[in-house]
N, C-alpha and C. Protein backbone atom coordinates (compact mmCIF):
# COMPACT_ATOMS: atom_id res chain seq x y z
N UNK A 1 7.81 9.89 -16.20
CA UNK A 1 9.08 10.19 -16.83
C UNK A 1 8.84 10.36 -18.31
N UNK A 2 9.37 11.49 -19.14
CA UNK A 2 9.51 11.61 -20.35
C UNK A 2 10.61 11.52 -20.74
N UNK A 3 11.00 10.99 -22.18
CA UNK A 3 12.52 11.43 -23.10
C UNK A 3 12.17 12.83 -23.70
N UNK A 4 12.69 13.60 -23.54
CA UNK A 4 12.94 14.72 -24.52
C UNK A 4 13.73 15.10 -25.26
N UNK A 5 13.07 15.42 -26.80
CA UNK A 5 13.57 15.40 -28.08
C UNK A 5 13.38 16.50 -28.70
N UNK A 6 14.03 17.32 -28.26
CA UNK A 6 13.92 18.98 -28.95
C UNK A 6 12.97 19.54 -28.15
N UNK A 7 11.67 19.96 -29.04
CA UNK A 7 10.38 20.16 -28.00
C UNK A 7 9.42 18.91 -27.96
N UNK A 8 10.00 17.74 -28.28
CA UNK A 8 9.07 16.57 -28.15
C UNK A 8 9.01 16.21 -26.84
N UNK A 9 8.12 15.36 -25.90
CA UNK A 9 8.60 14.61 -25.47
C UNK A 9 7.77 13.45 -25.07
N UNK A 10 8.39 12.25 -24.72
CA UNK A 10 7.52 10.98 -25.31
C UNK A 10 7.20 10.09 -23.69
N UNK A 11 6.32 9.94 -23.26
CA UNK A 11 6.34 9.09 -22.08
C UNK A 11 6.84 8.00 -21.81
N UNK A 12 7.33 7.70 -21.04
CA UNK A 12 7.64 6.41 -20.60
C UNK A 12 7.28 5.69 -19.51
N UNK A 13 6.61 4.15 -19.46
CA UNK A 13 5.74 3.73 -18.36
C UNK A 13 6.11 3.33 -17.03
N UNK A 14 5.95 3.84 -16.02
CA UNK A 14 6.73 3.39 -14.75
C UNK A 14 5.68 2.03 -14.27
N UNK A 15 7.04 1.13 -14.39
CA UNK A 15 6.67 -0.28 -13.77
C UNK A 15 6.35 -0.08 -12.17
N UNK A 16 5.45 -1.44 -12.31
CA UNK A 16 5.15 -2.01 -10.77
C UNK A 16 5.21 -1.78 -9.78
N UNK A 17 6.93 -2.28 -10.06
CA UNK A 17 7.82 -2.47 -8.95
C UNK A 17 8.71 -1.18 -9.02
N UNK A 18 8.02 0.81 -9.02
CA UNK A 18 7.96 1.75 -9.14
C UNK A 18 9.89 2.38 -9.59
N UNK A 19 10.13 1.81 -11.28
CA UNK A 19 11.29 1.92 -12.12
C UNK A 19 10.38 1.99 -13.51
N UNK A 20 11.47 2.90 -14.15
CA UNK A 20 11.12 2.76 -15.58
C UNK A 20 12.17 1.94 -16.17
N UNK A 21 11.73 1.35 -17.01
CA UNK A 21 12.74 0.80 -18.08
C UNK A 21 12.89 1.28 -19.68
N UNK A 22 13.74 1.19 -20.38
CA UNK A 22 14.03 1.00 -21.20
C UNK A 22 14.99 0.44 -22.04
N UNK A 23 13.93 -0.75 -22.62
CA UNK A 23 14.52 -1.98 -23.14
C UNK A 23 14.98 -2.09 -24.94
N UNK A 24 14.95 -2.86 -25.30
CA UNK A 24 15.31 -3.22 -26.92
C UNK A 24 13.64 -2.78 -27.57
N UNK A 25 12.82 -1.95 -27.33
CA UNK A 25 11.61 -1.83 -27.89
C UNK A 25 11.35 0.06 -27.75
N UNK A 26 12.73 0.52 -27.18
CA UNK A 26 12.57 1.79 -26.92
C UNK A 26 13.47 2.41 -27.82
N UNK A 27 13.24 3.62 -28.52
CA UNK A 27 12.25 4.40 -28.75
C UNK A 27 11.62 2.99 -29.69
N UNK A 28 9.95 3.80 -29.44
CA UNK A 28 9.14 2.84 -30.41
C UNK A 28 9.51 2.71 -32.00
N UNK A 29 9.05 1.52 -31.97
CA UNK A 29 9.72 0.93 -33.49
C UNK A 29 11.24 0.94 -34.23
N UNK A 30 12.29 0.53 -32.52
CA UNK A 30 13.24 0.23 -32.82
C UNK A 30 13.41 -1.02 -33.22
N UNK A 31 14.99 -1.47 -33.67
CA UNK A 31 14.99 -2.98 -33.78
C UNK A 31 16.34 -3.46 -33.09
N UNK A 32 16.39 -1.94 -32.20
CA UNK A 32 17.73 -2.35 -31.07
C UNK A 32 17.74 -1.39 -30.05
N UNK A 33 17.82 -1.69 -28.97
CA UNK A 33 18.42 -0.56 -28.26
C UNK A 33 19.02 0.57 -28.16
N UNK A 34 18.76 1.54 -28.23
CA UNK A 34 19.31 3.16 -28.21
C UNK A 34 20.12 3.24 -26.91
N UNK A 35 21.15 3.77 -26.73
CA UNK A 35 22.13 3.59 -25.05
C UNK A 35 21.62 5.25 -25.34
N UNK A 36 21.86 6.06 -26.01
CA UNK A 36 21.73 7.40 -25.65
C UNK A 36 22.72 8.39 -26.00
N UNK A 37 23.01 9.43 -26.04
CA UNK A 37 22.53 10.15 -25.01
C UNK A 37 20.90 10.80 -24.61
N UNK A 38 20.16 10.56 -23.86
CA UNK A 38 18.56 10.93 -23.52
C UNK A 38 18.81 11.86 -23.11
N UNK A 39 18.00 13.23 -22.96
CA UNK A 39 17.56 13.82 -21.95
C UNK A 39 15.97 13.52 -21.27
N UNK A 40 16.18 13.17 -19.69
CA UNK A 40 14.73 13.02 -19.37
C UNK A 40 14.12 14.01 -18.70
N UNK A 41 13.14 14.11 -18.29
CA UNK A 41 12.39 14.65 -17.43
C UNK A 41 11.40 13.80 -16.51
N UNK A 42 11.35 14.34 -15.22
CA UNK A 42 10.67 13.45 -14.21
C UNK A 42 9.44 14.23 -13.69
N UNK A 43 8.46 14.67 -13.72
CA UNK A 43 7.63 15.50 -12.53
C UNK A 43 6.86 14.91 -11.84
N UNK A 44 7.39 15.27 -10.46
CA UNK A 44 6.64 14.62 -9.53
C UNK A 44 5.01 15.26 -9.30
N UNK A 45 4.13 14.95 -8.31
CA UNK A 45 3.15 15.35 -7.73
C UNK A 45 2.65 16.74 -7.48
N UNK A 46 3.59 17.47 -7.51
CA UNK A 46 2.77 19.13 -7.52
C UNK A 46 3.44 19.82 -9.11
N UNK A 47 3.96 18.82 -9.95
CA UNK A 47 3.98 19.65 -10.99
C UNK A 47 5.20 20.12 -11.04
N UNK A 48 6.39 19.93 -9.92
CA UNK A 48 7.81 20.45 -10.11
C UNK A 48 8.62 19.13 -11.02
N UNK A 49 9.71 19.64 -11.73
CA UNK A 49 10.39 18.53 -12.64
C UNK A 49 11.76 18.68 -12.78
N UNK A 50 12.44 17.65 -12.80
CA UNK A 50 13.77 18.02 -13.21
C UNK A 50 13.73 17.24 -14.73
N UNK A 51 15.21 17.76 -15.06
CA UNK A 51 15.55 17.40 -16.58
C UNK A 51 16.93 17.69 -16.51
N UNK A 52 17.72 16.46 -16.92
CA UNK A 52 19.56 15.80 -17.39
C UNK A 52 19.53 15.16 -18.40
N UNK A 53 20.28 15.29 -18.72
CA UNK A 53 20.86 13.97 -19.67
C UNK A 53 21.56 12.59 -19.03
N UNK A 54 21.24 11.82 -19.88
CA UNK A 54 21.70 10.49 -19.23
C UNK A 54 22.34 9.81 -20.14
N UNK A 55 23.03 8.75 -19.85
CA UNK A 55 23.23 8.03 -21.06
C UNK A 55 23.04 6.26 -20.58
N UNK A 56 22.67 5.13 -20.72
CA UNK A 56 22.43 3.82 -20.61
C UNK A 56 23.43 2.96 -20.49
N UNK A 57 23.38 2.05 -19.77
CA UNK A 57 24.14 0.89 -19.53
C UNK A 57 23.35 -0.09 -19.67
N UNK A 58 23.70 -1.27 -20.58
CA UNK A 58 22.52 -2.37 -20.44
C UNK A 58 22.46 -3.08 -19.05
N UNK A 59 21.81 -3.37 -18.44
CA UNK A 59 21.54 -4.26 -17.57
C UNK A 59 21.84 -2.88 -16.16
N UNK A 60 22.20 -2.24 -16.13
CA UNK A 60 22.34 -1.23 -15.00
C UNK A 60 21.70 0.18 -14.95
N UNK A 61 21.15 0.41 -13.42
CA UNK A 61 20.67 1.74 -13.22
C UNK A 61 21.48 2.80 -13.23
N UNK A 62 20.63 3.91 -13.59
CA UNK A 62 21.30 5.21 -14.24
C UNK A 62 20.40 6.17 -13.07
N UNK A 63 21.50 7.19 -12.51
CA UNK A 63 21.24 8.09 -11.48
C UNK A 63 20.75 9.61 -12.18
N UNK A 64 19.72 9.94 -12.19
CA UNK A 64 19.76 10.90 -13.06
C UNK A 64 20.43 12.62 -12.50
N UNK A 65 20.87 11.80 -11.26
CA UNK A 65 22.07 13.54 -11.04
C UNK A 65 21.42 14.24 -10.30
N UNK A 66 19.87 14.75 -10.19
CA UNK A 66 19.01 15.91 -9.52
C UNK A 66 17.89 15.15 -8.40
N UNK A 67 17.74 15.91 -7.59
CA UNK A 67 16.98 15.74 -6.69
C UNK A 67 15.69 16.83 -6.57
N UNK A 68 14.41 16.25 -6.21
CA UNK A 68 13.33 17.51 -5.99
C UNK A 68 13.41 18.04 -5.28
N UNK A 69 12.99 19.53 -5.25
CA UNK A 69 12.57 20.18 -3.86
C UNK A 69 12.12 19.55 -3.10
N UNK A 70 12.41 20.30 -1.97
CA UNK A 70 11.38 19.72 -0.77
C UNK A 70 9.98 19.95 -1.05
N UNK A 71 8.80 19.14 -0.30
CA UNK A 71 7.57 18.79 -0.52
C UNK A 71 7.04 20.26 -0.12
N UNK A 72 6.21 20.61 -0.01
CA UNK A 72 5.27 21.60 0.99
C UNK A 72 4.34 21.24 2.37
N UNK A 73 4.92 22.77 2.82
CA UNK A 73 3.85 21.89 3.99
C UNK A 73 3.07 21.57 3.95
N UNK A 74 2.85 20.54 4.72
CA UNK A 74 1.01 19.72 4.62
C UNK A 74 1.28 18.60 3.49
N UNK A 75 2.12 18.46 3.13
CA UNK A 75 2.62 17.54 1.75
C UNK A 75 2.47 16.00 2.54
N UNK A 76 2.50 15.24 1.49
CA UNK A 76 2.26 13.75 1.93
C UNK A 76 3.61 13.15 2.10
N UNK A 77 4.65 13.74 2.66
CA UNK A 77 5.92 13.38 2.62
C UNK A 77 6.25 12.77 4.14
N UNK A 78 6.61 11.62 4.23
CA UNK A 78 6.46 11.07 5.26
C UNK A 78 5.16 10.28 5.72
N UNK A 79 4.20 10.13 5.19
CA UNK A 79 2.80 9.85 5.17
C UNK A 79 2.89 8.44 4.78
């Protein structure tokens, strides 16, 4: 997952327990929380991506609206 900032865009680390967060340390070298508005981007495994805008709730998940294509055949989907 990236934030995108014009033509920037900045990674963000997907946890563990397979979520990203962003906490009171995001964007780097804040000294508070940003709620947003973000636009992100997600690309999955063959390189397809979506990109919305979002905006934050503390303590709650945010749906980012889009779904991927379907996989290709022979894809590891269901695997």
């Amino acid at each position: 997952m990236e934030i995108v900032d014009g033509t920037t865009r900045k990674s963000v680390m997907r946890q563990p327990y397979n979520a990203w967060v962003l906490d009171s340390t995001f964007p780097p070298g804040s000294t508070g929380m940003v709620l947003g508005p973000f636009r992100v981007r997600i690309t999955d495994i063959y390189g397809h991506w979506i990109e919305n805008k979002i905006t934050l709730t503390p303590g709650q998940s945010v749906d980012v609206g889009l779904q991927f294509p379907a996989c290709p055949a022979g894809g590891d989907a269901g695997s």
